[in-house]
N, C-alpha and C. Protein backbone atom coordinates (compact mmCIF):
# COMPACT_ATOMS: atom_id res chain seq x y z
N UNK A 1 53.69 -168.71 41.49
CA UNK A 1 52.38 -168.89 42.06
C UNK A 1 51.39 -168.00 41.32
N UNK A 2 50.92 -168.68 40.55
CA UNK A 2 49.52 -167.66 39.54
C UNK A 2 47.85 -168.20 40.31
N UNK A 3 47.63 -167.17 40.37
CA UNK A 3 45.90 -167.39 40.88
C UNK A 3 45.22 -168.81 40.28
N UNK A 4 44.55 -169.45 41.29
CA UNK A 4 43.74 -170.28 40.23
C UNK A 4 42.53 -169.87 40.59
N UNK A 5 42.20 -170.13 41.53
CA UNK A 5 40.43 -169.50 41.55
C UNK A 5 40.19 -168.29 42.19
N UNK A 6 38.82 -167.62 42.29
CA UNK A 6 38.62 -166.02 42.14
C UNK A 6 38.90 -165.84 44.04
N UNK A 7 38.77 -167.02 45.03
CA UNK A 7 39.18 -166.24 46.03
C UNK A 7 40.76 -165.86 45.99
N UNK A 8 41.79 -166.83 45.54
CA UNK A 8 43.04 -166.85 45.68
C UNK A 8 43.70 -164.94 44.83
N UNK A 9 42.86 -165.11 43.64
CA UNK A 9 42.89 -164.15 43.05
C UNK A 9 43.05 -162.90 43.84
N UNK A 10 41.84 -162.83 44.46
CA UNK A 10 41.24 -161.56 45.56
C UNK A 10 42.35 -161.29 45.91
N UNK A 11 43.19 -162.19 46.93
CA UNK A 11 43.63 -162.09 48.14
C UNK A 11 45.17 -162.04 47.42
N UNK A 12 45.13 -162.27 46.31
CA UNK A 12 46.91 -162.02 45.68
C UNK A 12 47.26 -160.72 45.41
N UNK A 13 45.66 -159.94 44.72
CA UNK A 13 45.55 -158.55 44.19
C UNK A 13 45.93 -157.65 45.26
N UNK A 14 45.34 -158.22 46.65
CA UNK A 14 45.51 -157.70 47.98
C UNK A 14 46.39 -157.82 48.45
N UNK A 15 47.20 -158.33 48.25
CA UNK A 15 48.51 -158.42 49.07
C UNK A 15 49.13 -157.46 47.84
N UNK A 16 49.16 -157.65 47.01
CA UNK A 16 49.86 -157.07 46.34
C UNK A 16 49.87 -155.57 45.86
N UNK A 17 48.75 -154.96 46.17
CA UNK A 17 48.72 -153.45 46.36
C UNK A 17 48.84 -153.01 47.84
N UNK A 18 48.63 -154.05 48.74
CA UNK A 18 48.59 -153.34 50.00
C UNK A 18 50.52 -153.06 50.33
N UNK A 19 51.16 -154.65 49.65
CA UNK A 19 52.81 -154.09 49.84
C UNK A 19 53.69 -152.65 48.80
N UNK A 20 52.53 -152.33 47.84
CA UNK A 20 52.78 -151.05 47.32
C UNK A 20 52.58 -150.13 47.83
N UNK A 21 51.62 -149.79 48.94
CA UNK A 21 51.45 -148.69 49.79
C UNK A 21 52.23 -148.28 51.03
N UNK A 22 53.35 -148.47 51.23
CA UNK A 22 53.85 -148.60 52.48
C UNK A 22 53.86 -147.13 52.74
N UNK A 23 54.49 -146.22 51.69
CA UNK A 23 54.26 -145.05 52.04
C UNK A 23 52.96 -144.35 53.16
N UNK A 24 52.08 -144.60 52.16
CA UNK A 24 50.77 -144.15 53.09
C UNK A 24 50.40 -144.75 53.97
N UNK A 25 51.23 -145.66 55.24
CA UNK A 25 51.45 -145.48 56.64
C UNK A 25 51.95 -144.62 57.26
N UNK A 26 53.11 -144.14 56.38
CA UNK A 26 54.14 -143.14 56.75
C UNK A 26 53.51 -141.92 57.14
N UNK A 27 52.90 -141.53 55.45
CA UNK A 27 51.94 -140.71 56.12
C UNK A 27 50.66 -140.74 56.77
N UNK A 28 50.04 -141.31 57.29
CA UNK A 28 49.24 -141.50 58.31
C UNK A 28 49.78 -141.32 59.56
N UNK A 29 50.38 -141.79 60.24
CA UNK A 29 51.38 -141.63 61.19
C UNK A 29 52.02 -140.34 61.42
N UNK A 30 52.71 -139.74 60.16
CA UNK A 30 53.16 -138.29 60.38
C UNK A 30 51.77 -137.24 60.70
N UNK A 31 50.73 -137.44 60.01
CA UNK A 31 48.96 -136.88 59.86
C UNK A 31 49.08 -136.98 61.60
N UNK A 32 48.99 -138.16 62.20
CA UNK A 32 48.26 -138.68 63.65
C UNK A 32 49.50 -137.98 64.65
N UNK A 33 50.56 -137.55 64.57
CA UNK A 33 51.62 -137.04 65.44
C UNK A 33 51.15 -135.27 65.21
N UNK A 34 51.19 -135.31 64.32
CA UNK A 34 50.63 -133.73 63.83
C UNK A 34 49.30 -133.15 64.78
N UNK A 35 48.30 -133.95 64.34
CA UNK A 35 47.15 -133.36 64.94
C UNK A 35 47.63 -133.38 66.72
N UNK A 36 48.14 -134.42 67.12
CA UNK A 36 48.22 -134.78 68.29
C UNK A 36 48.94 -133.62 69.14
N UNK A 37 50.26 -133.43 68.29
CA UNK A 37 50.75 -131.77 69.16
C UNK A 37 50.15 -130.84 68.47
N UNK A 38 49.06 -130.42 67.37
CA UNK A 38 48.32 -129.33 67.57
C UNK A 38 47.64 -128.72 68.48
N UNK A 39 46.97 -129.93 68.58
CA UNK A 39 45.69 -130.10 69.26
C UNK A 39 45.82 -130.04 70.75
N UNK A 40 47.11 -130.58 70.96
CA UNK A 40 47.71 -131.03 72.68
C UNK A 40 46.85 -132.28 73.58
N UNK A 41 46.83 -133.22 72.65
CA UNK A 41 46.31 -134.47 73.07
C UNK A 41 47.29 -135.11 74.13
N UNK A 42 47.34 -135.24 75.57
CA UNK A 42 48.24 -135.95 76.34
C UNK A 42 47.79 -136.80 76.91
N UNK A 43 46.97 -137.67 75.63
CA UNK A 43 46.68 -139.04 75.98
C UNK A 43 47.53 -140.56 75.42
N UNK A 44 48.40 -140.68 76.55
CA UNK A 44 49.56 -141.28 75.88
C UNK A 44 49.20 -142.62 75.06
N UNK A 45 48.17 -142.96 76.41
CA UNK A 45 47.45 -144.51 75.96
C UNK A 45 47.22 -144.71 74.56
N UNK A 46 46.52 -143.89 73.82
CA UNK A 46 45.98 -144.13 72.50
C UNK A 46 47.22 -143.63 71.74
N UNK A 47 48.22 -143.18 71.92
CA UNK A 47 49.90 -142.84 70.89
C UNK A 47 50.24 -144.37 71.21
N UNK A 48 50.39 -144.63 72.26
CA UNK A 48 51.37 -145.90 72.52
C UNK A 48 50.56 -147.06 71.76
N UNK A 49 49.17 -147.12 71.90
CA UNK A 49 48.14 -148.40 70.79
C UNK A 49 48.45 -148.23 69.15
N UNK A 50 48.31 -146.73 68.97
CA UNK A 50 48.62 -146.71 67.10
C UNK A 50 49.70 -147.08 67.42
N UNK A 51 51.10 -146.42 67.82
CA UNK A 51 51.88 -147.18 67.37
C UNK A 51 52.08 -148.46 67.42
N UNK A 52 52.28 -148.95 68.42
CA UNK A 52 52.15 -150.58 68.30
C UNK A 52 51.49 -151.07 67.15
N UNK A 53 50.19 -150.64 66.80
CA UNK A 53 49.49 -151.39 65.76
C UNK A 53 50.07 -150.87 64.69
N UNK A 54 50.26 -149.48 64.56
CA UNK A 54 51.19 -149.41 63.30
C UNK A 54 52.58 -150.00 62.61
N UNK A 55 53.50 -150.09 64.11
CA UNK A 55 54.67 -150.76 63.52
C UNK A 55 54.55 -152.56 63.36
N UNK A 56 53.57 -153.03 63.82
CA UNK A 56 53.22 -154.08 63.28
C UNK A 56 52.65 -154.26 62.25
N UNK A 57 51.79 -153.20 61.97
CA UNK A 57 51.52 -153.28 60.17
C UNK A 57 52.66 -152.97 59.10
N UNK A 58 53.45 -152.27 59.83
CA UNK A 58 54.66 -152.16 58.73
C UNK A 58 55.27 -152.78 59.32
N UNK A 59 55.78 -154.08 59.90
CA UNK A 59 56.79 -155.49 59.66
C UNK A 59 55.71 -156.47 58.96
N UNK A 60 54.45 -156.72 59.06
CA UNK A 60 53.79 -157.28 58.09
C UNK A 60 54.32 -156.87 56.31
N UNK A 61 54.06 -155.77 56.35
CA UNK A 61 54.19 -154.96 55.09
C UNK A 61 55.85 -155.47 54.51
N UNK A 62 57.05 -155.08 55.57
CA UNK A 62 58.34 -155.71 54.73
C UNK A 62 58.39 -157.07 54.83
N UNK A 63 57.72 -158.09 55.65
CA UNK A 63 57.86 -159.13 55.19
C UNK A 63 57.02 -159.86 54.05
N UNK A 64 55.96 -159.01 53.79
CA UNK A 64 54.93 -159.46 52.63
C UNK A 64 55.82 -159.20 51.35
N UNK A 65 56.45 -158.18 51.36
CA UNK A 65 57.75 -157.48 50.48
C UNK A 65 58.65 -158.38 50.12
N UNK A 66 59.17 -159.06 51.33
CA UNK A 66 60.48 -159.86 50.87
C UNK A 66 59.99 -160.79 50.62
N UNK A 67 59.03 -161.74 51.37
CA UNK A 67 58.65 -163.47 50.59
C UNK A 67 57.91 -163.55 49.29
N UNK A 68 57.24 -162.58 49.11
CA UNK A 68 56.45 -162.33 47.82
C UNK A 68 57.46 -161.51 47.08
N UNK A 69 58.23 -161.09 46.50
CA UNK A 69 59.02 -160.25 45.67
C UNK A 69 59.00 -160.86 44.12
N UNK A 70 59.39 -161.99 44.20
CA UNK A 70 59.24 -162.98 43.01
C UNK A 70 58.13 -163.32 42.69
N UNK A 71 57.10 -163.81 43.31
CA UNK A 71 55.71 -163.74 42.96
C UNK A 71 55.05 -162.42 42.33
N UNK A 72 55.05 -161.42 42.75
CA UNK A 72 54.91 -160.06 42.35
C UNK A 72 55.43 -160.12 41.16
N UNK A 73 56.88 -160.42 40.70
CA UNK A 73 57.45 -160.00 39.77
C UNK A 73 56.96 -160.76 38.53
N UNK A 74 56.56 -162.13 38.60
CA UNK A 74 55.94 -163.25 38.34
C UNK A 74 54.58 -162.75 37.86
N UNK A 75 53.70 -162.09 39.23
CA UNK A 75 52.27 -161.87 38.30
C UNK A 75 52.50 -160.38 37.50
N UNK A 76 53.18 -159.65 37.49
CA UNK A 76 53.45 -158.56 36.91
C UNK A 76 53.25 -158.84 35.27
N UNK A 77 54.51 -159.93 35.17
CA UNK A 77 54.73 -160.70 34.11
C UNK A 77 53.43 -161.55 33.25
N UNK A 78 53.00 -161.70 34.21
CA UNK A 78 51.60 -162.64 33.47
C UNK A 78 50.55 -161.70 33.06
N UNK A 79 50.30 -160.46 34.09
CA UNK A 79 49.55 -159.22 33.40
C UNK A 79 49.76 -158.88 32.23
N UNK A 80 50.99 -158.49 31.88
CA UNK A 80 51.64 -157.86 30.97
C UNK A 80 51.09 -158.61 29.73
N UNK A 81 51.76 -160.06 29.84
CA UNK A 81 51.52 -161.29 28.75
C UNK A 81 50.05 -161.33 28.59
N UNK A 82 49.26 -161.38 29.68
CA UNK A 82 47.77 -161.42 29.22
C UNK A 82 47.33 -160.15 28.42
N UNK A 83 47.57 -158.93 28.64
CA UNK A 83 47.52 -157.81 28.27
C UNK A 83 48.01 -157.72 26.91
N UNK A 84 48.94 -158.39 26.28
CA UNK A 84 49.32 -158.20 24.74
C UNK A 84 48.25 -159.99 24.07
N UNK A 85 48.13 -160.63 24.98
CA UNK A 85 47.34 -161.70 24.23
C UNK A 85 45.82 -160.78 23.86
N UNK A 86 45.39 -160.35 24.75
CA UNK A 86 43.90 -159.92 24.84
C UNK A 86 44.13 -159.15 23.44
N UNK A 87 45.08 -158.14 23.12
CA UNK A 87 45.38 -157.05 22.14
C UNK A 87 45.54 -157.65 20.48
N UNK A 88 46.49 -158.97 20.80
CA UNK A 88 46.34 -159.94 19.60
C UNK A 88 44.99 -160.55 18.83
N UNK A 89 43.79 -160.87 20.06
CA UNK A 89 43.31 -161.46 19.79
C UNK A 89 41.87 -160.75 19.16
N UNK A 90 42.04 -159.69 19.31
CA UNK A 90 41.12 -158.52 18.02
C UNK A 90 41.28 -158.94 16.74
């Protein structure tokens, strides 16, 4: 699956750095538990909402991972190839 027009593009670039970041949920999450027993926030309501919304952003995140893996690997490949054409063509 290669981009054909500039929205598809957008939204491939986007998926595709956002499934490179998984880390920096991790840490966000470790950041938001931190402040929370510094601080002594014992407001459960708003722990129990991030998480929820967080661990649903990370099962989004491994399944964007697994159905796209080959696509990824695919436009990786076409970067690369465009990247030595552009270099040829000096």
């Amino acid at each position: 699956m290669l981009p054909i027009n500039k929205f598809d593009k957008c939204l491939f670039i986007f998926l595709y750095n956002f499934s490179r970041r998984v880390k920096i949920y991790v840490y966000i999450l470790a950041i938001y538990i931190t402040i929370n027993i510094y601080f002594g926030i014992n407001d459960s309501d708003i722990i129990i909402i991030f998480g929820l919304i967080f661990f649903v952003i990370m099962i989004l995140t491994s399944n964007v991972n697994d159905k796209l893996k080959k696509e990824f690997d695919r436009y990786k490949k076409y970067l690369k190839i465009k990247r030595i054409r552009s270099y040829k063509g000096l």
